[in-house]
C-alpha atoms as a PDB file:
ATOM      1  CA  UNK A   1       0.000   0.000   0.000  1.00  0.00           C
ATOM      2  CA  UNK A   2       2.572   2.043   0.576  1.00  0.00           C
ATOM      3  CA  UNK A   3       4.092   1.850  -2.629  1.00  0.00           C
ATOM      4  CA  UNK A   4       0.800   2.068  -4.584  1.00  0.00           C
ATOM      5  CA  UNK A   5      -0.916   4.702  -3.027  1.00  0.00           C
ATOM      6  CA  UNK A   6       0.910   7.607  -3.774  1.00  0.00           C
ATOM      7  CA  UNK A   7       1.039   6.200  -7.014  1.00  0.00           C
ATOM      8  CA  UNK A   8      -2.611   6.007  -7.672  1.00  0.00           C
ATOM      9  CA  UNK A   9      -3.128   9.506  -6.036  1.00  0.00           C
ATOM     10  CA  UNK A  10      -0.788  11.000  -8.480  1.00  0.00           C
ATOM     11  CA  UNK A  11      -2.307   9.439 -11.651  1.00  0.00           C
ATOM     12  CA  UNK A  12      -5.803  11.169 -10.131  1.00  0.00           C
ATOM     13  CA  UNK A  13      -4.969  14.216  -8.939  1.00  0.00           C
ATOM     14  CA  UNK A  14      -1.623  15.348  -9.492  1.00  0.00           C
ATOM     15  CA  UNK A  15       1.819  15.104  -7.623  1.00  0.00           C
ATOM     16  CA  UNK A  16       1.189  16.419  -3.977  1.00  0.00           C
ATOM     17  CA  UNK A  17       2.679  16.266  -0.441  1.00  0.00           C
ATOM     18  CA  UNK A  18      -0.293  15.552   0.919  1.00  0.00           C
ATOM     19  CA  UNK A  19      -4.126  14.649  -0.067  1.00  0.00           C
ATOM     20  CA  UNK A  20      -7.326  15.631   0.951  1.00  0.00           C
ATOM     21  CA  UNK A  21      -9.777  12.956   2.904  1.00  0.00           C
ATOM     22  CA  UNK A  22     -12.257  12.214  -0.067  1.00  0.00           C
ATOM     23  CA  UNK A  23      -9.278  12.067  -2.435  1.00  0.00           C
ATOM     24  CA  UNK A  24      -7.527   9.415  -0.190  1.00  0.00           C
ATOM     25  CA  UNK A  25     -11.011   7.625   0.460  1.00  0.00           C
ATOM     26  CA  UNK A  26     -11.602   7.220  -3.284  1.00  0.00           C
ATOM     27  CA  UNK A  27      -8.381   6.073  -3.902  1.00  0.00           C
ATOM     28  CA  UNK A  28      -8.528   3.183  -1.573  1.00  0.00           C
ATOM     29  CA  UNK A  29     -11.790   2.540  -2.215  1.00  0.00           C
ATOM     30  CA  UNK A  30     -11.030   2.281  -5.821  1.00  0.00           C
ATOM     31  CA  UNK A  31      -8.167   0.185  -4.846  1.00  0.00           C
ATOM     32  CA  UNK A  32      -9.765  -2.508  -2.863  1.00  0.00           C
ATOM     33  CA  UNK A  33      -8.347  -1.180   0.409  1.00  0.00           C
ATOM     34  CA  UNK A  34     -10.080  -1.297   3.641  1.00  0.00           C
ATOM     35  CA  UNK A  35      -9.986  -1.684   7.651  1.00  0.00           C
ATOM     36  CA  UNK A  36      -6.330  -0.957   9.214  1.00  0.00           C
ATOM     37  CA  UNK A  37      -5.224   0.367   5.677  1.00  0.00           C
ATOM     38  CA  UNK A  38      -7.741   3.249   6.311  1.00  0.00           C
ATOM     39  CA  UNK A  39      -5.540   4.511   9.226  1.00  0.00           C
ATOM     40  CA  UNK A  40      -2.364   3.738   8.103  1.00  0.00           C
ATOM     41  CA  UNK A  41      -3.297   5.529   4.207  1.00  0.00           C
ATOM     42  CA  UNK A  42      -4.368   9.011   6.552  1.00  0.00           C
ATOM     43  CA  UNK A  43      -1.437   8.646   8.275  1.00  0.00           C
ATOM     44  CA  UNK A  44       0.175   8.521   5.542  1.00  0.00           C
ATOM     45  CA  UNK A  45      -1.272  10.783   2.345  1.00  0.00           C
ATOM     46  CA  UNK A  46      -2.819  13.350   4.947  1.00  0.00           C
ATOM     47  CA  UNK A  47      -0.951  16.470   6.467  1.00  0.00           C
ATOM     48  CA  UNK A  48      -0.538  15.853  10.024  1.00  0.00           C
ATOM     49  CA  UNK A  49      -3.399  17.942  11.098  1.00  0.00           C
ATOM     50  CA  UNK A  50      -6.022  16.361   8.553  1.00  0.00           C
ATOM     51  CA  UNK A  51      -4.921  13.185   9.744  1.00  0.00           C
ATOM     52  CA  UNK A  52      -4.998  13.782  13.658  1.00  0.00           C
ATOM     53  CA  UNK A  53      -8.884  15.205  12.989  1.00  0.00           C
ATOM     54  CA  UNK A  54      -9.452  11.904  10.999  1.00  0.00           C
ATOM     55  CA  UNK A  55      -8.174   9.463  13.183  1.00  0.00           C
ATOM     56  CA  UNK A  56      -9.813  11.477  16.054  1.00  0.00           C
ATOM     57  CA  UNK A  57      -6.694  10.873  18.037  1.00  0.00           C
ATOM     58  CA  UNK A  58      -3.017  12.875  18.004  1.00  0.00           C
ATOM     59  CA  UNK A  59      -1.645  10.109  19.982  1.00  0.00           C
ATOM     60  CA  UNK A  60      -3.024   7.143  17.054  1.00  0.00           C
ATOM     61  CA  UNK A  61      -1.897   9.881  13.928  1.00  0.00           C
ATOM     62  CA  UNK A  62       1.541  10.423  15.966  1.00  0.00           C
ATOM     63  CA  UNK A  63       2.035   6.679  16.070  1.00  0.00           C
ATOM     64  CA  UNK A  64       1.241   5.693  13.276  1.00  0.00           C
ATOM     65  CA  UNK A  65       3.025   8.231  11.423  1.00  0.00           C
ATOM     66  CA  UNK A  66       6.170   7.125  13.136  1.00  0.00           C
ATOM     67  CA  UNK A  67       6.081   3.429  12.175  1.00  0.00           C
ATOM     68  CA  UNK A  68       5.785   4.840   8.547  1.00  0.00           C
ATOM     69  CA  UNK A  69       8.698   7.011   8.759  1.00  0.00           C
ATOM     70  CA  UNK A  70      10.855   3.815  10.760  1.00  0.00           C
ATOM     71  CA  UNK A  71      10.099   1.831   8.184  1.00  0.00           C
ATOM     72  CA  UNK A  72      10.278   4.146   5.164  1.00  0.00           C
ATOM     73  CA  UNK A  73      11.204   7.347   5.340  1.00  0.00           C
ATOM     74  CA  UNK A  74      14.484   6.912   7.242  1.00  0.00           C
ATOM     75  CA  UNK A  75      12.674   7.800  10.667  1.00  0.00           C
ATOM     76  CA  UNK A  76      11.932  11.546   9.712  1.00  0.00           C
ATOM     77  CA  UNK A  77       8.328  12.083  10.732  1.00  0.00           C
ATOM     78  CA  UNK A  78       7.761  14.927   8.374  1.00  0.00           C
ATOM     79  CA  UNK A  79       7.950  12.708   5.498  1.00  0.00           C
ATOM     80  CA  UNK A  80       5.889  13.907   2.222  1.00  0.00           C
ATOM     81  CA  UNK A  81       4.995  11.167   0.074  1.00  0.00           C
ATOM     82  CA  UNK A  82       5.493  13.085  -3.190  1.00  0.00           C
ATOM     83  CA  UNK A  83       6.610  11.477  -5.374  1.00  0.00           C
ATOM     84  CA  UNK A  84      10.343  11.981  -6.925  1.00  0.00           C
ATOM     85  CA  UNK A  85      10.665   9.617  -9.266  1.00  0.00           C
ATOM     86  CA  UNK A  86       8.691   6.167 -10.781  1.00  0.00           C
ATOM     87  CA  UNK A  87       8.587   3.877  -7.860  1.00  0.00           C
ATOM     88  CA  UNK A  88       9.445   6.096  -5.119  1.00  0.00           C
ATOM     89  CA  UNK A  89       8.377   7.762  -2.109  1.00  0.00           C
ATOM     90  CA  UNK A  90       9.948  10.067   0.694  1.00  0.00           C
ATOM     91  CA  UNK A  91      11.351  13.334   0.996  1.00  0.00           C
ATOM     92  CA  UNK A  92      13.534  15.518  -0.994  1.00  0.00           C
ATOM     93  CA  UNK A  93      15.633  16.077   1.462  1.00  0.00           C
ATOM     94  CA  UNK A  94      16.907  12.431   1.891  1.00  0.00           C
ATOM     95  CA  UNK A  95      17.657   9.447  -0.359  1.00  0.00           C
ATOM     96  CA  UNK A  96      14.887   7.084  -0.479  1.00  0.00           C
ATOM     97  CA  UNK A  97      15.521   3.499  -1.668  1.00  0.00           C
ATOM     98  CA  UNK A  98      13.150   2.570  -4.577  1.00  0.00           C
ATOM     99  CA  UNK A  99      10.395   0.426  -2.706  1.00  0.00           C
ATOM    100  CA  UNK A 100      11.057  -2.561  -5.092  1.00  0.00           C
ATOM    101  CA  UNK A 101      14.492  -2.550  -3.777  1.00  0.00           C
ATOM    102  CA  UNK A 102      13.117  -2.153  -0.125  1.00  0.00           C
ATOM    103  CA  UNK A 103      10.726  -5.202  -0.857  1.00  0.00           C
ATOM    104  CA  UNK A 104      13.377  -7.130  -2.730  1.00  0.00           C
ATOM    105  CA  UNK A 105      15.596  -6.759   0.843  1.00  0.00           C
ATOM    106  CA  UNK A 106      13.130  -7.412   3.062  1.00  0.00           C
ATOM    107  CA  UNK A 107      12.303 -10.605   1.515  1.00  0.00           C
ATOM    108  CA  UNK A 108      16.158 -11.122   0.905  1.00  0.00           C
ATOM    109  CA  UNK A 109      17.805 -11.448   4.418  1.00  0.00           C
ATOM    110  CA  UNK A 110      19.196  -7.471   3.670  1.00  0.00           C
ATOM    111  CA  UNK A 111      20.133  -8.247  -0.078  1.00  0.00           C
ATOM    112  CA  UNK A 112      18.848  -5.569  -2.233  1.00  0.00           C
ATOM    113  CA  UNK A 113      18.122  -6.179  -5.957  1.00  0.00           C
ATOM    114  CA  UNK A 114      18.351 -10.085  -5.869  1.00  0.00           C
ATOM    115  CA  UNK A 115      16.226 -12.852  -6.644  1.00  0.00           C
ATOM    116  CA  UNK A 116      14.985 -15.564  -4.333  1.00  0.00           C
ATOM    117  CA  UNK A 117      17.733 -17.826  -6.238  1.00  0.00           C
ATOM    118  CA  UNK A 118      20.495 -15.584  -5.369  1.00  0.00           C
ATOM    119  CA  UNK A 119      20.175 -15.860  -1.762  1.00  0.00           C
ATOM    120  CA  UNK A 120      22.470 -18.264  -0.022  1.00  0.00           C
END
């Protein structure tokens, strides 16, 4: 989802740091997503205080919008998820590692841009 969203939003709406509610809620809808990835798609595609109203909780937005930023964004917080180049998210301001790459590692044991078969 993470990878796809801002995708999808840009190919409706334009490149943007952020997204209204009914422009995320379409999207996903559109998508197929629903429960948790509700919360986790304000989170991320909202500015923080769209997505604090929305998830009717600073504590939940805060949260959640850390475990994004752990896992993707190199831990800054005030990640944008505009998009830089095919297949990317994250800020300007830092390098992001495509997502395929991420995915690739994460399945890999670490190993970026490898294949199952390559794997020892």
């Amino acid at each position: 989802m993470v990878a796809e969203l801002p995708r999808l939003l840009a190919q409706r709406y334009g490149n943007s740091d952020s997204y209204s509610r009914a422009q995320v809620r379409k999207t996903l809808e559109a998508a197929g997503y629903r429960g948790r990835y509700v919360e986790y798609a304000y989170a991320l595609c909202l500015n923080a205080a769209d997505a604090e109203r929305e998830l009717d909780n600073r504590v939940v937005s805060a949260r959640l919008r850390k475990e994004l930023a752990d896992e993707f964004f190199d831990g800054d917080t005030d990640f944008t998820i505009k998009l830089r180049r095919r297949g990317e998210v994250g800020n300007s301001a830092h390098t992001s590692i495509p997502l395929t790459d991420q995915a690739l590692g994460a399945r890999n044991h670490g190993i970026t841009g490898t294949a199952d078969a390559d794997v020892p």
